[in-house]
PDB file of N, CA and C in Angstrom:
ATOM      1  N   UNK A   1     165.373 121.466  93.030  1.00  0.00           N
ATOM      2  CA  UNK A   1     166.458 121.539  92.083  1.00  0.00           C
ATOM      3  C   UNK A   1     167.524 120.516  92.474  1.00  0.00           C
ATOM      4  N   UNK A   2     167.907 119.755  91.462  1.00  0.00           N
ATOM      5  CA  UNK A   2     169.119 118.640  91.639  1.00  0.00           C
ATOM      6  C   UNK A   2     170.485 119.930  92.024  1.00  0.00           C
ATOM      7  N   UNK A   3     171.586 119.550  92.913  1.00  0.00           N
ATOM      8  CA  UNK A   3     172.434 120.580  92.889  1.00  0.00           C
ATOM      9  C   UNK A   3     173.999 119.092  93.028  1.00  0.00           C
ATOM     10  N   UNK A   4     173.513 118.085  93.031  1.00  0.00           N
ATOM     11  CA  UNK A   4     174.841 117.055  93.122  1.00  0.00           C
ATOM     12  C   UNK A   4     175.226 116.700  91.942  1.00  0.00           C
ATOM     13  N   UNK A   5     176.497 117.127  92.030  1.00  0.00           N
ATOM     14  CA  UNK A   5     177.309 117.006  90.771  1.00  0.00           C
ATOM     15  C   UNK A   5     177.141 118.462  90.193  1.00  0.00           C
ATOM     16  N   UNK A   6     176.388 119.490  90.263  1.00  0.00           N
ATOM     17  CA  UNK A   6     176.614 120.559  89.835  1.00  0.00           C
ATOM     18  C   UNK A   6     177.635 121.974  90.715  1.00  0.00           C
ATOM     19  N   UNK A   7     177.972 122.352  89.770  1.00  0.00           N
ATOM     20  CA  UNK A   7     178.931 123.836  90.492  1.00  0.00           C
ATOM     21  C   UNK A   7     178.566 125.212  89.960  1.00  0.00           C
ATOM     22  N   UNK A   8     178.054 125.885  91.151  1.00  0.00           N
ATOM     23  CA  UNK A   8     177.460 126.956  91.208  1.00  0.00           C
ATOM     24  C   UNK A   8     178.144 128.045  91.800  1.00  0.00           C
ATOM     25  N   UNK A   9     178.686 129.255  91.020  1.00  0.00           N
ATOM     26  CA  UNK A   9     179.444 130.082  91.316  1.00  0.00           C
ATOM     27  C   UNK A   9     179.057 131.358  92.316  1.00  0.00           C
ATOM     28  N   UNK A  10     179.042 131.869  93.221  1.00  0.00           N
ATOM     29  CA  UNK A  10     178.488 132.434  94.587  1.00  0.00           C
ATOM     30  C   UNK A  10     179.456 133.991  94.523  1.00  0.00           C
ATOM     31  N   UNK A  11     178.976 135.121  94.162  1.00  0.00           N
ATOM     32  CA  UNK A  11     179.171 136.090  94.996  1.00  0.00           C
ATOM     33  C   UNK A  11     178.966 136.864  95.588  1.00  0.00           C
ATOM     34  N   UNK A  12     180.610 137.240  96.660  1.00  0.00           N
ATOM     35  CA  UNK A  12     179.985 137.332  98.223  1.00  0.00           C
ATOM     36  C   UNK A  12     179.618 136.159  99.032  1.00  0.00           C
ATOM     37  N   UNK A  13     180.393 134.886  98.585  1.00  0.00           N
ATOM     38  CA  UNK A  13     180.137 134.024  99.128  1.00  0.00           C
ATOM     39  C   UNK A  13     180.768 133.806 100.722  1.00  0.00           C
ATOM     40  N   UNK A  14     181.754 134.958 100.724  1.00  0.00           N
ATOM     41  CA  UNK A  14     182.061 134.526 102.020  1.00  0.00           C
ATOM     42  C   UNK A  14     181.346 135.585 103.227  1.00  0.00           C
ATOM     43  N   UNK A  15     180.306 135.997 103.057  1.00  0.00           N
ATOM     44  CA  UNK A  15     179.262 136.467 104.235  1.00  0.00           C
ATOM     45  C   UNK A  15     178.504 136.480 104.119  1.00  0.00           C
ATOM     46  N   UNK A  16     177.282 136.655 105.283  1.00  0.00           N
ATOM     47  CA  UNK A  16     175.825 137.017 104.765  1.00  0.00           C
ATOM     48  C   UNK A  16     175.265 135.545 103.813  1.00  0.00           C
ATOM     49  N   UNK A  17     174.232 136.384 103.095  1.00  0.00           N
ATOM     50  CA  UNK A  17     173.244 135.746 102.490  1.00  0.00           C
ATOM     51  C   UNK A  17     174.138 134.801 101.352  1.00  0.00           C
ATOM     52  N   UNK A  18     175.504 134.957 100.796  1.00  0.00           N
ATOM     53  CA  UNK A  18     175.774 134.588  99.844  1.00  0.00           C
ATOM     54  C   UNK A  18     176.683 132.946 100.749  1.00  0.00           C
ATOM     55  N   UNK A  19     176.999 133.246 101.960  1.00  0.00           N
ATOM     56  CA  UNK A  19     177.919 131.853 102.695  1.00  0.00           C
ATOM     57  C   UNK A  19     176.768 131.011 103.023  1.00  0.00           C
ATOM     58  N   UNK A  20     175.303 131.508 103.234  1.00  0.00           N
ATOM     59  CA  UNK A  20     174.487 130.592 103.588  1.00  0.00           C
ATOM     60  C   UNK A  20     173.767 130.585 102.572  1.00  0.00           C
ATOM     61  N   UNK A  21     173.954 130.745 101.441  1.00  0.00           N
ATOM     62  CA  UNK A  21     173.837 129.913  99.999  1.00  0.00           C
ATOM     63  C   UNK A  21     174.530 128.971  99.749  1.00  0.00           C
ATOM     64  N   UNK A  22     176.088 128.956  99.990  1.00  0.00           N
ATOM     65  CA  UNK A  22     177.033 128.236  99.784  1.00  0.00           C
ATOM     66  C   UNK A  22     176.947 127.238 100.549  1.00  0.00           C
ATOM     67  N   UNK A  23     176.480 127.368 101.700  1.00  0.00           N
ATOM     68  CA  UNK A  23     176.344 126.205 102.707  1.00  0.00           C
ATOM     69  C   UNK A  23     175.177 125.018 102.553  1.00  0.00           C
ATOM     70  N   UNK A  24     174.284 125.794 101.755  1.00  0.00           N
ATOM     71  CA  UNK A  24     173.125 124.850 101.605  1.00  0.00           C
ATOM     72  C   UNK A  24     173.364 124.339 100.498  1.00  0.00           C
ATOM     73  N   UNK A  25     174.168 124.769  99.478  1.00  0.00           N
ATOM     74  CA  UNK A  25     174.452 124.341  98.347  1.00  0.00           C
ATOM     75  C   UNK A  25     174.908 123.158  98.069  1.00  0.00           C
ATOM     76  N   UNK A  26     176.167 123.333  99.412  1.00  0.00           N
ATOM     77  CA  UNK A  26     177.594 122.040  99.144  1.00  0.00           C
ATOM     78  C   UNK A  26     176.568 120.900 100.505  1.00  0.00           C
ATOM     79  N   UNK A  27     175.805 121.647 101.218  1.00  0.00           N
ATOM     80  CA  UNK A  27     175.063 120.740 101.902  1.00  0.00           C
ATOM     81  C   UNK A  27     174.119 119.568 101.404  1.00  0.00           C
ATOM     82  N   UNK A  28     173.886 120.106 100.023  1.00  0.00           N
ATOM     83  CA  UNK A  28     172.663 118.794  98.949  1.00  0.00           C
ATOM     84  C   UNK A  28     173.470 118.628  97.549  1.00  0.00           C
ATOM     85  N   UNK A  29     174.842 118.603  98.063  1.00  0.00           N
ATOM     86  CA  UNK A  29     176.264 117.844  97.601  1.00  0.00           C
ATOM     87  C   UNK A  29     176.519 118.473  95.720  1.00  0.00           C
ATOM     88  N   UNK A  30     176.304 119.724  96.021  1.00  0.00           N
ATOM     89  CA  UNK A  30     177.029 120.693  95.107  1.00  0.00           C
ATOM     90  C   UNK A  30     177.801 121.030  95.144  1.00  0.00           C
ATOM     91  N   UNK A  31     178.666 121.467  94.112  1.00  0.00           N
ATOM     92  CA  UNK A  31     179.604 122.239  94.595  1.00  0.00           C
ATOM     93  C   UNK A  31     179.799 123.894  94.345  1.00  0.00           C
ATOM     94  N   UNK A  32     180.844 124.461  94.913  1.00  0.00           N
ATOM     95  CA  UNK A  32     180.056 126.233  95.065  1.00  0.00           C
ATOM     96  C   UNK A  32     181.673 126.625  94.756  1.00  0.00           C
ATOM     97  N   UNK A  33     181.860 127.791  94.079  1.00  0.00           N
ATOM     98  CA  UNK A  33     182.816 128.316  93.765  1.00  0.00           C
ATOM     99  C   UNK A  33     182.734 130.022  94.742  1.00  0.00           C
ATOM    100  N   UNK A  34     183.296 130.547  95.456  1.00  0.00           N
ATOM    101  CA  UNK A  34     182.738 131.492  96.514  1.00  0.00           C
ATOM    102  C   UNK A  34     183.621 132.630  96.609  1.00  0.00           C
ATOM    103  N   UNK A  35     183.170 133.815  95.116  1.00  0.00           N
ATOM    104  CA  UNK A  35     184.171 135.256  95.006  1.00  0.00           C
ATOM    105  C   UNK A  35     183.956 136.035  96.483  1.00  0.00           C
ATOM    106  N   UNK A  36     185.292 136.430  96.621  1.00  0.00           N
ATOM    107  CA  UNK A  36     184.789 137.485  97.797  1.00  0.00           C
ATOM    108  C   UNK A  36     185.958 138.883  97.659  1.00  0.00           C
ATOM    109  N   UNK A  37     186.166 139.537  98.549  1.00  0.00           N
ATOM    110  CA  UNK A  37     187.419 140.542  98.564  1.00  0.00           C
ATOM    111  C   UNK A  37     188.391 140.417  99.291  1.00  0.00           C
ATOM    112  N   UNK A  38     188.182 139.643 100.263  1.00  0.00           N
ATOM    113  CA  UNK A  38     189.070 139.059 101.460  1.00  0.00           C
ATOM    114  C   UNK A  38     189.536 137.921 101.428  1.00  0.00           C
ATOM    115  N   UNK A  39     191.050 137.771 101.043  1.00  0.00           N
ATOM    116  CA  UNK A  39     191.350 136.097 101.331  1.00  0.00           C
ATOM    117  C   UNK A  39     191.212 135.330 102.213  1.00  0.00           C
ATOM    118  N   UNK A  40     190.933 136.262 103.592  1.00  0.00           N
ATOM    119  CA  UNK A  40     191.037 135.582 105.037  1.00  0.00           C
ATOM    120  C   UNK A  40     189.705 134.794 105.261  1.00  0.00           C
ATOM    121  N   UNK A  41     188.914 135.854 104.731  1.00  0.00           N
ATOM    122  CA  UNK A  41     187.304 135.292 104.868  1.00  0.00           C
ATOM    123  C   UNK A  41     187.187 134.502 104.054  1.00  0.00           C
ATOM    124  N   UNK A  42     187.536 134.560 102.698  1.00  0.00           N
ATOM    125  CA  UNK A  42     186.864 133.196 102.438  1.00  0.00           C
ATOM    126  C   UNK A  42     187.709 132.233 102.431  1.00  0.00           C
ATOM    127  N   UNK A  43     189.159 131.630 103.068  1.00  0.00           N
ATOM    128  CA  UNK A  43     189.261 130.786 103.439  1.00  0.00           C
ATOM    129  C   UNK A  43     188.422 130.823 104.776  1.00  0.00           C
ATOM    130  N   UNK A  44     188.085 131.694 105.990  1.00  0.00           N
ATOM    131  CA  UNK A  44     187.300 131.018 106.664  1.00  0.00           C
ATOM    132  C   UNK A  44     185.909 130.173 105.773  1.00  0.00           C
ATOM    133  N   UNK A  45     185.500 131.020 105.299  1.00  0.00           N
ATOM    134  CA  UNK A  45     184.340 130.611 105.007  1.00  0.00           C
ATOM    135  C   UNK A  45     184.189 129.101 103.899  1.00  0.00           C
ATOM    136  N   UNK A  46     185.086 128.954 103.529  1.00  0.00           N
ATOM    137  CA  UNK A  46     185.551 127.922 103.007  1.00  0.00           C
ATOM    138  C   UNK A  46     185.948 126.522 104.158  1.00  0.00           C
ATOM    139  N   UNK A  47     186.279 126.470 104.716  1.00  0.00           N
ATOM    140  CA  UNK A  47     186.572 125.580 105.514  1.00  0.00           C
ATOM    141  C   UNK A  47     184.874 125.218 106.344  1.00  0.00           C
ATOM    142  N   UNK A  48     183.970 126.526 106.959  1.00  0.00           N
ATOM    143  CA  UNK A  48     182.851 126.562 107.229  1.00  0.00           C
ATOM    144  C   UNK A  48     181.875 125.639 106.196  1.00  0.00           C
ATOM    145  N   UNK A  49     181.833 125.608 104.901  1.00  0.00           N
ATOM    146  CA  UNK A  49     181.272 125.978 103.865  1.00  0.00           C
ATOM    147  C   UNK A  49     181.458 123.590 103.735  1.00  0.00           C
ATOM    148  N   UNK A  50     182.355 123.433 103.664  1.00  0.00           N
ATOM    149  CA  UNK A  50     182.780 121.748 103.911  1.00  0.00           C
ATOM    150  C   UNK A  50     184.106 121.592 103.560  1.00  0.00           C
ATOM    151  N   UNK A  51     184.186 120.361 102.625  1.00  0.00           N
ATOM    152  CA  UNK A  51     185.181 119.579 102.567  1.00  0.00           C
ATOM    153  C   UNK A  51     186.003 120.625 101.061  1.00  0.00           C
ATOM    154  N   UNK A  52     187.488 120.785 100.908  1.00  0.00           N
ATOM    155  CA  UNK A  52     188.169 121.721 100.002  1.00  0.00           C
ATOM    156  C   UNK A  52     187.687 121.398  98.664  1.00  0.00           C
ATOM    157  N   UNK A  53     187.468 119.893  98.666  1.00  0.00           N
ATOM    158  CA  UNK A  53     187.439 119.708  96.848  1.00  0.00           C
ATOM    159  C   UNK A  53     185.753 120.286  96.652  1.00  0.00           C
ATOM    160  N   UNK A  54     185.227 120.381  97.729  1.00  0.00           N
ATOM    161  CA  UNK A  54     183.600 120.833  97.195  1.00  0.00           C
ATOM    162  C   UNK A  54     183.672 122.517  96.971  1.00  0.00           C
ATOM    163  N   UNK A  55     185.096 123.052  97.636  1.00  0.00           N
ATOM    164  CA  UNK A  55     184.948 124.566  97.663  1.00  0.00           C
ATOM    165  C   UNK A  55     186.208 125.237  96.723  1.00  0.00           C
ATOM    166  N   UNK A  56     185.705 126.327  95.811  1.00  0.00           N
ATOM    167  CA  UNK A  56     187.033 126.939  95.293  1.00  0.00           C
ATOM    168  C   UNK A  56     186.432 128.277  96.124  1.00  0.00           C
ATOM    169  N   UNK A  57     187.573 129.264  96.191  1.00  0.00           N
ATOM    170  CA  UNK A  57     187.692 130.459  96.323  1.00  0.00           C
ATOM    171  C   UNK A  57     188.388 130.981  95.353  1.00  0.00           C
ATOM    172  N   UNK A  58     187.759 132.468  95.389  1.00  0.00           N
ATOM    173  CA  UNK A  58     188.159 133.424  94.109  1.00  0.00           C
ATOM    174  C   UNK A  58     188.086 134.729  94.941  1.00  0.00           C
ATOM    175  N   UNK A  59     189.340 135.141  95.245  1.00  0.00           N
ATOM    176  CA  UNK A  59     189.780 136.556  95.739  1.00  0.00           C
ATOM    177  C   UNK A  59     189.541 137.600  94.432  1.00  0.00           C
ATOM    178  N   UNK A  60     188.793 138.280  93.908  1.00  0.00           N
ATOM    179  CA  UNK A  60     188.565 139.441  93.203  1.00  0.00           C
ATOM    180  C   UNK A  60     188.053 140.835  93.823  1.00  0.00           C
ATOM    181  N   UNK A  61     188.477 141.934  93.122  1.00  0.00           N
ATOM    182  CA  UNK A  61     187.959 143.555  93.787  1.00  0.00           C
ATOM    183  C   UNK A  61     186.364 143.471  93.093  1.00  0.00           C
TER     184      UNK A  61
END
């Protein structure tokens, strides 16, 4: 699957199975949008994840 230049929305992106989606994602130069419940985590996981303009976060319950 081509994933460069595309943005693929991830949730639960900031643990588990859904950050190492995100990682392989923005790794073959996609980009990943990454809901989670925790702001803390997914700015970690965001910073983990690459560079800011490849990552949004979305704090939702």
């Amino acid at each position: 699957m081509q994933l460069l230049g595309k943005t693929v929305l991830i949730t639960g992106g900031n643990s588990g199975i859904g950050r190492g989606a995100a990682k392989a994602i923005a790794a073959q130069g996609g980009r990943v949008a990454i809901a989670g419940r925790n702001p803390d985590t997914l700015k970690a996981a965001a910073a983990e994840i690459g560079t800011e303009d490849a990552v949004l976060t979305v704090s939702a319950e």
